[in-house]
C-alpha atoms as a PDB file:
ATOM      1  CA  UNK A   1     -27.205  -4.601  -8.598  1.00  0.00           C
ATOM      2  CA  UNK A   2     -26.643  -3.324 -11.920  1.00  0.00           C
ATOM      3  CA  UNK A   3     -25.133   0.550 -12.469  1.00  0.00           C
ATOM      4  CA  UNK A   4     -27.991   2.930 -12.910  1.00  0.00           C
ATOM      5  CA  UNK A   5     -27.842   4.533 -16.406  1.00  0.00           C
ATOM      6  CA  UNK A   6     -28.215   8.432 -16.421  1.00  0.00           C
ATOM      7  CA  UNK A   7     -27.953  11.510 -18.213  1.00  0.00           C
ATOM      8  CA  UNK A   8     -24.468  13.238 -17.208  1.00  0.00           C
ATOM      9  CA  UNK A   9     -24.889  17.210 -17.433  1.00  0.00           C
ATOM     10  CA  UNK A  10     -22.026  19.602 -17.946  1.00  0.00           C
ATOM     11  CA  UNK A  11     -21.774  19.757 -14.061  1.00  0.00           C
ATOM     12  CA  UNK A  12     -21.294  16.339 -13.456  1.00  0.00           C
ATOM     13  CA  UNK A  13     -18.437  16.216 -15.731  1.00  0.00           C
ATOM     14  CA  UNK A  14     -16.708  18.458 -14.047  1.00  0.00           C
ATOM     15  CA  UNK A  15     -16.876  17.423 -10.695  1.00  0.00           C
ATOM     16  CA  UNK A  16     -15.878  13.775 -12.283  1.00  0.00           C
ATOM     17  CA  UNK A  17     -12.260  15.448 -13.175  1.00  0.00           C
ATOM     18  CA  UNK A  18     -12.175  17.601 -10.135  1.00  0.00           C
ATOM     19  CA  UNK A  19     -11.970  13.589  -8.657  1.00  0.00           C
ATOM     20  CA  UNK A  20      -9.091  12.621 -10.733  1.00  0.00           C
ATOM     21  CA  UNK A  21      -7.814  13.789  -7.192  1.00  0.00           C
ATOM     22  CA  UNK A  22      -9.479  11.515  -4.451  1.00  0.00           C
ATOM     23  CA  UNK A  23     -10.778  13.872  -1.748  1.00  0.00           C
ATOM     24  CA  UNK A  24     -14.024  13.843   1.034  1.00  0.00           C
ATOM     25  CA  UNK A  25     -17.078  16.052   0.410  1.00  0.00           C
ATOM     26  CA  UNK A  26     -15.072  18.859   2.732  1.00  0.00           C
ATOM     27  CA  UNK A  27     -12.250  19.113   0.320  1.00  0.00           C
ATOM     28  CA  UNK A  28     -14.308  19.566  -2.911  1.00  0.00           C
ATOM     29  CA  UNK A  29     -16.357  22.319  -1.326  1.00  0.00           C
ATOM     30  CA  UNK A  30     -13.407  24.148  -0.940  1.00  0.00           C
ATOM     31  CA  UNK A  31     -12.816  24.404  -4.824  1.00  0.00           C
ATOM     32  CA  UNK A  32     -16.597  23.449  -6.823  1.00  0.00           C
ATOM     33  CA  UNK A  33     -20.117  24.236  -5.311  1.00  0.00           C
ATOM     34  CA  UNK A  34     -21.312  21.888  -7.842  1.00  0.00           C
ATOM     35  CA  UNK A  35     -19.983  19.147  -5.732  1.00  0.00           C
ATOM     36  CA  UNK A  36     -23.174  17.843  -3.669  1.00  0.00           C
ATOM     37  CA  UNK A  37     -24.228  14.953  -1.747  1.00  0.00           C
ATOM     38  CA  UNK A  38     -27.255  14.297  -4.160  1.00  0.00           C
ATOM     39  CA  UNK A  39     -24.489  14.820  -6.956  1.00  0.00           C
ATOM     40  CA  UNK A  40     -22.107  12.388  -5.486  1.00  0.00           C
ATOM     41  CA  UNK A  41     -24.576   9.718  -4.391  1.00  0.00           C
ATOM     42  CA  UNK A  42     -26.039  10.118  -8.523  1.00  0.00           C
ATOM     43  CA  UNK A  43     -22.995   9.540  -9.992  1.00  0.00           C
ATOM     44  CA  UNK A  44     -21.789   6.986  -7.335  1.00  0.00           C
ATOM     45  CA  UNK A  45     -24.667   4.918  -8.026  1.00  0.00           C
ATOM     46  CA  UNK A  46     -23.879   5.178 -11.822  1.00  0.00           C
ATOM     47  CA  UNK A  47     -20.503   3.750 -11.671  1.00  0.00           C
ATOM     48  CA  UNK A  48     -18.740   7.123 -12.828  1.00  0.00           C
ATOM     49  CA  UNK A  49     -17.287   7.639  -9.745  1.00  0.00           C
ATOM     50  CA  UNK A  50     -16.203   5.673  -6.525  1.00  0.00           C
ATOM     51  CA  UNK A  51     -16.045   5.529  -2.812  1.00  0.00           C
ATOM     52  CA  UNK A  52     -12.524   4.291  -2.252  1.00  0.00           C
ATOM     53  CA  UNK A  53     -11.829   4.802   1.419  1.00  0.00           C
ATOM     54  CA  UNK A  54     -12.810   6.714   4.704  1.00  0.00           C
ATOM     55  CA  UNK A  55     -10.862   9.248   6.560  1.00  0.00           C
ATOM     56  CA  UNK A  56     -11.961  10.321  10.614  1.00  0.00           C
ATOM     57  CA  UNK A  57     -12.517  13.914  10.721  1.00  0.00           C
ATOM     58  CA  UNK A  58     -14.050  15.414  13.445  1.00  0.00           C
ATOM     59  CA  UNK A  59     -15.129  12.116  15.475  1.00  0.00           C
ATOM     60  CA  UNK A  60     -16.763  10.911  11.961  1.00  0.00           C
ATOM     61  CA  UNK A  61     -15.582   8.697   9.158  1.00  0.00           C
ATOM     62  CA  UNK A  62     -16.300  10.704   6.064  1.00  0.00           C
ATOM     63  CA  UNK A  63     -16.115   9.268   2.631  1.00  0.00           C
ATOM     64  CA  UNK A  64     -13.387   9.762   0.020  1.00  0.00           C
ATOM     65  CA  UNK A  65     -14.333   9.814  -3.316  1.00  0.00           C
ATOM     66  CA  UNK A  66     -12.846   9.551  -7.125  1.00  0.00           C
ATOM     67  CA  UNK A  67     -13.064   8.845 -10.576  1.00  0.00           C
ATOM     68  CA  UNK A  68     -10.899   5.879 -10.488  1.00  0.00           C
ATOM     69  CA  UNK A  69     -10.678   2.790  -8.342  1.00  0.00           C
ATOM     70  CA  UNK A  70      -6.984   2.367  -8.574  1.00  0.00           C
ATOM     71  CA  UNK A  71      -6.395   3.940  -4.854  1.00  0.00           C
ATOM     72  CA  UNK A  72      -5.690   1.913  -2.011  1.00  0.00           C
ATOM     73  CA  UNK A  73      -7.664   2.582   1.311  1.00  0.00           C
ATOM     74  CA  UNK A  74      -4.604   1.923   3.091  1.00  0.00           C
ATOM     75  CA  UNK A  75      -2.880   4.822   1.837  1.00  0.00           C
ATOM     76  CA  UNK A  76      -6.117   7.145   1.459  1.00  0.00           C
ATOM     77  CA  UNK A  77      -5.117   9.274   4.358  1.00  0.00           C
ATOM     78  CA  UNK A  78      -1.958  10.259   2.457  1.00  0.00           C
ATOM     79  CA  UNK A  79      -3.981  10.990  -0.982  1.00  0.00           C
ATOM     80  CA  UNK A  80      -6.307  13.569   0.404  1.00  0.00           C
ATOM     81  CA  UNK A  81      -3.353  15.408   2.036  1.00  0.00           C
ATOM     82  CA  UNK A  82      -1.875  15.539  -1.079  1.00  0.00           C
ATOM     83  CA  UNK A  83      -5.427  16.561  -2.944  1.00  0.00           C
ATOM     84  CA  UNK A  84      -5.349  19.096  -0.795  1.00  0.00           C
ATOM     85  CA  UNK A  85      -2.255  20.860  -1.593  1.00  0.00           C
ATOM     86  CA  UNK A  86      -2.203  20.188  -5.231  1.00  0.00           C
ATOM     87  CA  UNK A  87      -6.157  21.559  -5.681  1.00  0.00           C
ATOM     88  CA  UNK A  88      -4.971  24.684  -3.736  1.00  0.00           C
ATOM     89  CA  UNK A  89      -1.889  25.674  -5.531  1.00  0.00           C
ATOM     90  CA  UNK A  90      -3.699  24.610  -8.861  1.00  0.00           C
ATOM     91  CA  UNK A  91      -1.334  23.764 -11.212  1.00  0.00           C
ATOM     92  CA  UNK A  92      -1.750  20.962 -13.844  1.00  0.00           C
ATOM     93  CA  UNK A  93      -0.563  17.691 -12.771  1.00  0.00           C
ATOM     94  CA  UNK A  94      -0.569  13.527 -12.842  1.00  0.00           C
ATOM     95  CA  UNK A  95      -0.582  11.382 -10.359  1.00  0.00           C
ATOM     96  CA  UNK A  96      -1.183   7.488  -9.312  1.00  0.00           C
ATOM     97  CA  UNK A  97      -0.526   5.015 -12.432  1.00  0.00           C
ATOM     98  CA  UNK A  98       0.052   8.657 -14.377  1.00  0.00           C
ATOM     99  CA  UNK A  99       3.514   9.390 -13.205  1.00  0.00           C
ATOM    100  CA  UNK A 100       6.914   8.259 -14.110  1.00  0.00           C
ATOM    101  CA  UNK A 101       7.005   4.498 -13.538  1.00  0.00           C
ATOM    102  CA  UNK A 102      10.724   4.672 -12.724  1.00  0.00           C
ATOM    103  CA  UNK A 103      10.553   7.162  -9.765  1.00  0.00           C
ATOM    104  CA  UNK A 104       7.218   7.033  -9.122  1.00  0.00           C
ATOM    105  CA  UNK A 105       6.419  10.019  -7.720  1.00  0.00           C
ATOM    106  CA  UNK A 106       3.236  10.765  -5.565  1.00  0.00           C
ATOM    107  CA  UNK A 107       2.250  13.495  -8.399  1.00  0.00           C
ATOM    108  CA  UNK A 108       4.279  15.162 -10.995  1.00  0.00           C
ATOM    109  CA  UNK A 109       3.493  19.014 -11.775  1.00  0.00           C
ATOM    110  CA  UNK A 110       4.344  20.924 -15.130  1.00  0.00           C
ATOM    111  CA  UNK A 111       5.084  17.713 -17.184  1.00  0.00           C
ATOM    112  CA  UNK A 112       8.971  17.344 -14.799  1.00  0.00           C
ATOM    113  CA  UNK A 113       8.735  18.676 -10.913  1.00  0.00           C
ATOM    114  CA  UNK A 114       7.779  16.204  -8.730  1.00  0.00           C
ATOM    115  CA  UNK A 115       6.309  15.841  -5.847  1.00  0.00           C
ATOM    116  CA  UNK A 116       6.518  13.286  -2.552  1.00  0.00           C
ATOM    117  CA  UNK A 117       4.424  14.166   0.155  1.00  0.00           C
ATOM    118  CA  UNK A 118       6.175  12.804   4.003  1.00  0.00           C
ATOM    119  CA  UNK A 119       3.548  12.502   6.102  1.00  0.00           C
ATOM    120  CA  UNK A 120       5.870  11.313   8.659  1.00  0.00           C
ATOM    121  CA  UNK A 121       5.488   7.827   8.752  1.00  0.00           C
ATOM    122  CA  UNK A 122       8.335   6.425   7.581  1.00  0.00           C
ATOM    123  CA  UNK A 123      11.963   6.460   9.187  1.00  0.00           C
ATOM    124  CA  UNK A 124      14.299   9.064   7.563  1.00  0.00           C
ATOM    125  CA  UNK A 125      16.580   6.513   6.928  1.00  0.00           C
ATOM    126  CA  UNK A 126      13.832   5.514   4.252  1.00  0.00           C
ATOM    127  CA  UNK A 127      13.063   8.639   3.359  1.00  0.00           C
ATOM    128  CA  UNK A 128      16.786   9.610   2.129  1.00  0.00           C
ATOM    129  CA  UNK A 129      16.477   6.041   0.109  1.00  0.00           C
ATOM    130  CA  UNK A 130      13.224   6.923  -1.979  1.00  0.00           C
ATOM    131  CA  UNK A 131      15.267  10.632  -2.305  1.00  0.00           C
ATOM    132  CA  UNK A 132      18.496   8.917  -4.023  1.00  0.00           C
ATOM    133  CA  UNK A 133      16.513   7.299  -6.603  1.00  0.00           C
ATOM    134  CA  UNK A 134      16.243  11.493  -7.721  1.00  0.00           C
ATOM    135  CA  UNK A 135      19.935  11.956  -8.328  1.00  0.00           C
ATOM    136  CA  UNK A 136      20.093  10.287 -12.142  1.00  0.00           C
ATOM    137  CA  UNK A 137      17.278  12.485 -13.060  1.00  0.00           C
ATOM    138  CA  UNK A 138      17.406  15.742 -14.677  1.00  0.00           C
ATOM    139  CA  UNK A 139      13.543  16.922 -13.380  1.00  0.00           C
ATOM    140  CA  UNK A 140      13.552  18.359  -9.064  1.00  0.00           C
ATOM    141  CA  UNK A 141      11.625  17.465  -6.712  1.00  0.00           C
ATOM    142  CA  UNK A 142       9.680  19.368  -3.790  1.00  0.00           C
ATOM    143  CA  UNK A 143       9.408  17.517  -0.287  1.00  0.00           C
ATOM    144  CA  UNK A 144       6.265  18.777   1.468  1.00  0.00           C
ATOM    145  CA  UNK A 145       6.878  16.832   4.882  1.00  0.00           C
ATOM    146  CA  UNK A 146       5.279  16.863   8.409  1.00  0.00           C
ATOM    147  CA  UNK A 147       6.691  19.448  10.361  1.00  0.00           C
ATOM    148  CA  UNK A 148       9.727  21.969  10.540  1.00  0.00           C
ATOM    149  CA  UNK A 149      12.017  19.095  12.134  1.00  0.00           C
ATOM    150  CA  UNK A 150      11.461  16.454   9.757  1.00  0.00           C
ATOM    151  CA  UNK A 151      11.743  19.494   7.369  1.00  0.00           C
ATOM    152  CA  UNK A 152      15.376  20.203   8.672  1.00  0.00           C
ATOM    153  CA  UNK A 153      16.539  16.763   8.239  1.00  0.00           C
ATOM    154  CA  UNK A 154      15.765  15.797   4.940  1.00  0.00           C
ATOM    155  CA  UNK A 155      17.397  18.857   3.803  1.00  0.00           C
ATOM    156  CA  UNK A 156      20.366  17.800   5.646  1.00  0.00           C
ATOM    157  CA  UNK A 157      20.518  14.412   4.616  1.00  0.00           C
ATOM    158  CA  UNK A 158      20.019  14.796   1.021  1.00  0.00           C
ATOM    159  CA  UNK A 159      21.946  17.642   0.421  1.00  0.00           C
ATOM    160  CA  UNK A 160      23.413  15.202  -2.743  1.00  0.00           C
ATOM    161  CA  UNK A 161      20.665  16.744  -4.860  1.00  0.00           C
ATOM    162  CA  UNK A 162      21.736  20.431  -4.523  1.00  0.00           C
ATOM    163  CA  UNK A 163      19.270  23.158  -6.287  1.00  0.00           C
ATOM    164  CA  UNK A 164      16.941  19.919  -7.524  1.00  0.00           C
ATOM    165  CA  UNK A 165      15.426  19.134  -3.563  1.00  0.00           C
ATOM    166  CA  UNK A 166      12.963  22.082  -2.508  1.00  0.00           C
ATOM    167  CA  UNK A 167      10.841  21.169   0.844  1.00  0.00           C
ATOM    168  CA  UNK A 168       8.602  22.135   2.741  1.00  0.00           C
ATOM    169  CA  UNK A 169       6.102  21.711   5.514  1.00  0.00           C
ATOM    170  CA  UNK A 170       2.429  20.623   4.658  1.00  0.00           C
ATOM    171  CA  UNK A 171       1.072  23.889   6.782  1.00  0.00           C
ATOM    172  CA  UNK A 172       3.589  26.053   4.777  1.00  0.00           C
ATOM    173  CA  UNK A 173       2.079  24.488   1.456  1.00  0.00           C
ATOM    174  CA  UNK A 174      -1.379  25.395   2.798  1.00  0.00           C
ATOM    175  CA  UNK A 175      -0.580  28.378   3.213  1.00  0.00           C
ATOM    176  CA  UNK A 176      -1.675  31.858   1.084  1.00  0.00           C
ATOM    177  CA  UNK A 177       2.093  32.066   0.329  1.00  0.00           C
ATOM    178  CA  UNK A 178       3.841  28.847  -0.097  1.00  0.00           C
ATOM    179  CA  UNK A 179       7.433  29.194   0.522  1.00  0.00           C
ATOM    180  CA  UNK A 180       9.971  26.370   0.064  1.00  0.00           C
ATOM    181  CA  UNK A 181      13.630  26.170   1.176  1.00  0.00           C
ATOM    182  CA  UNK A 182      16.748  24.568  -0.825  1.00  0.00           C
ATOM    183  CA  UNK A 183      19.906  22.306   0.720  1.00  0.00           C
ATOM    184  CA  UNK A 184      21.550  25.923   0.630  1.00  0.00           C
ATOM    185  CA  UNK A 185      19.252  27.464   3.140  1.00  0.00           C
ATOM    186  CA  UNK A 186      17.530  29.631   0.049  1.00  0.00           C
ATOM    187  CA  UNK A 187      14.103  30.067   0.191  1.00  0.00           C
ATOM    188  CA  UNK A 188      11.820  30.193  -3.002  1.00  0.00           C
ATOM    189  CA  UNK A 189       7.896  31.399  -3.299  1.00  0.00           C
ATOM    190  CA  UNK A 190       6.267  28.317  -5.099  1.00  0.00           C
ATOM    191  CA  UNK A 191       6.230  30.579  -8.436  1.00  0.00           C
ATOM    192  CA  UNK A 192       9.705  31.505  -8.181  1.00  0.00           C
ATOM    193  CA  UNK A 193      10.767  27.878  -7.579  1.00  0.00           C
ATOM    194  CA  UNK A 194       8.729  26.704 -10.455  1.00  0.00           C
ATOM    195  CA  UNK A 195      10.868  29.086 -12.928  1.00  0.00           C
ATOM    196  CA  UNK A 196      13.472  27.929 -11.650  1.00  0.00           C
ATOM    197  CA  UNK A 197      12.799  24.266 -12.347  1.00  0.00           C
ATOM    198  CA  UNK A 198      11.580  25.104 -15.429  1.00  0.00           C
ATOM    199  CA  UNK A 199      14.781  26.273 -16.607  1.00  0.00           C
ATOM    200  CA  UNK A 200      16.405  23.128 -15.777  1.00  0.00           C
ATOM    201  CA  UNK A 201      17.024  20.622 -18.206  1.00  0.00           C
ATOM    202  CA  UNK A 202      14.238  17.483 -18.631  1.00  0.00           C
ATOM    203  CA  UNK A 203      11.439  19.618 -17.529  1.00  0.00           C
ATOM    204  CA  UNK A 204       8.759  21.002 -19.934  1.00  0.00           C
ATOM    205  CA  UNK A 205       6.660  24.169 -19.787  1.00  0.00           C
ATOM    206  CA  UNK A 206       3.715  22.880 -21.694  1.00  0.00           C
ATOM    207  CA  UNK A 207       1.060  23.089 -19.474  1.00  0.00           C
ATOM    208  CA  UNK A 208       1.884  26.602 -17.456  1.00  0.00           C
ATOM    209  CA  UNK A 209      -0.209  28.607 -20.118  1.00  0.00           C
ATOM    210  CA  UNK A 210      -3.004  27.655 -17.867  1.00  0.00           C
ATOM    211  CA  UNK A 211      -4.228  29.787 -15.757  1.00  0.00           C
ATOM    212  CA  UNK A 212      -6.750  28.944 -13.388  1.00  0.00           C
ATOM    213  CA  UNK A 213      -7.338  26.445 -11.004  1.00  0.00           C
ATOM    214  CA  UNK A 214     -10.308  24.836 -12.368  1.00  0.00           C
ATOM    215  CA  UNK A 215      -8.663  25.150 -15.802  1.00  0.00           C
ATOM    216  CA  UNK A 216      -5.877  23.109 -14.328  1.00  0.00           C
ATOM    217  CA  UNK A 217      -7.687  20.811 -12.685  1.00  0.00           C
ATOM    218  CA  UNK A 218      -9.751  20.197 -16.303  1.00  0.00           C
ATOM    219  CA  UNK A 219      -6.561  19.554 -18.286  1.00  0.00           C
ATOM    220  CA  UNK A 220      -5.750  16.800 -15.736  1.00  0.00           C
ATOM    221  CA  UNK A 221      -5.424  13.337 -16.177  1.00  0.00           C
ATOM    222  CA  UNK A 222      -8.661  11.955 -17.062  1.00  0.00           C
ATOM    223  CA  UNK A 223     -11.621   9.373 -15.576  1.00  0.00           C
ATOM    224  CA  UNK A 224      -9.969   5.663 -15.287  1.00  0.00           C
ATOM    225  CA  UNK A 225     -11.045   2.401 -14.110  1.00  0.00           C
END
């Protein structure tokens, strides 16, 4: 069956970029009342955007949309958690094929702070490996990992990248005031630890003009195949 053709309004662009972050229906309602199920099934059926996994919530698999097919369902789980975070603190980002192809982290924010999200499923053994690849690199990174243990360790074990690791937990990066903690015990509000990074050397400003969420989200990396 051949992609419907139709007219694509104002609206439905936007809710195409807020999908440059793959998220389920609950997730987009929390930023865009545009985003509908008559919306989504429209634009679905037009090839603009995609279904590219399912996620259990609540005793029911809900669908996870976005403007690219490049996601893997495997791994979906991990993407919305990451949507999540990234739509709520709002700042303009890349993430997928986007990002630095050397480190390749799971987003990059303000053109030079990463970003790896530990949902807990690997060993920290492996986690401290996917850290080391860091050290060469002028840009920091931010950990948000599982829970306040997990938190603890990979703070200890990769003290080797000083001031450039900040982690924290995912609740903590939910919440109204993110706060994120340094090898030296310091702790940072997500603003304050984004001057910071910004001062170091590698890392650009050129996208914290913006102000608003949806203005960040809009600046994003665009609709791909």
């Amino acid at each position: 069956m051949g992609k419907r053709k139709i007219a694509v309004t104002e609206a439905d662009e936007r809710v195409i970029q807020w999908l440059y972050h793959p998220s389920p229906m609950g997730t987009l309602r929390l930023h865009t009342k545009e985003a509908t199920y008559q919306r989504l099934n429209k634009l679905t059926a037009a090839g603009l955007i995609f279904i590219v996994g399912y996620i259990a919530t609540k005793g029911r698999n809900r669908a996870v949309y976005a403007n690219s097919r490049s996601w893997k369902a495997d791994t979906i789980r991990h993407e919305v958690i990451l949507s999540r975070i990234l739509l709520d603190w709002g700042y303009a980002c890349v993430r997928g094929k986007d990002v630095d192809q050397k480190l390749l982290p799971d987003a990059t924010i303000l053109d030079g702070l990463h970003v790896e999200l530990d949902t807990g499923s690997m060993n920290h053994g492996r986690v401290e490996s996917r850290l080391r690849n860091y050290i060469d690199s002028l840009d920091p990174v931010i950990v948000i990992t599982a829970n306040p243990k997990r938190k603890r360790e990979i703070l200890r074990r990769c003290d080797f990248l000083q001031d450039g690791l900040l982690v924290c937990t995912v609740s903590e990066a939910l919440a109204p005031e993110v706060v994120l903690e340094d090898c030296n015990r310091g702790h940072w509000a997500l603003e304050e630890a984004l001057r910071k990074g910004l001062r170091k050397p590698g890392v650009s400003s050129g996208t914290k003009e913006t102000k608003t969420k949806e203005d960040n989200v809009l600046r994003q990396g665009g609709q791909s195949d």
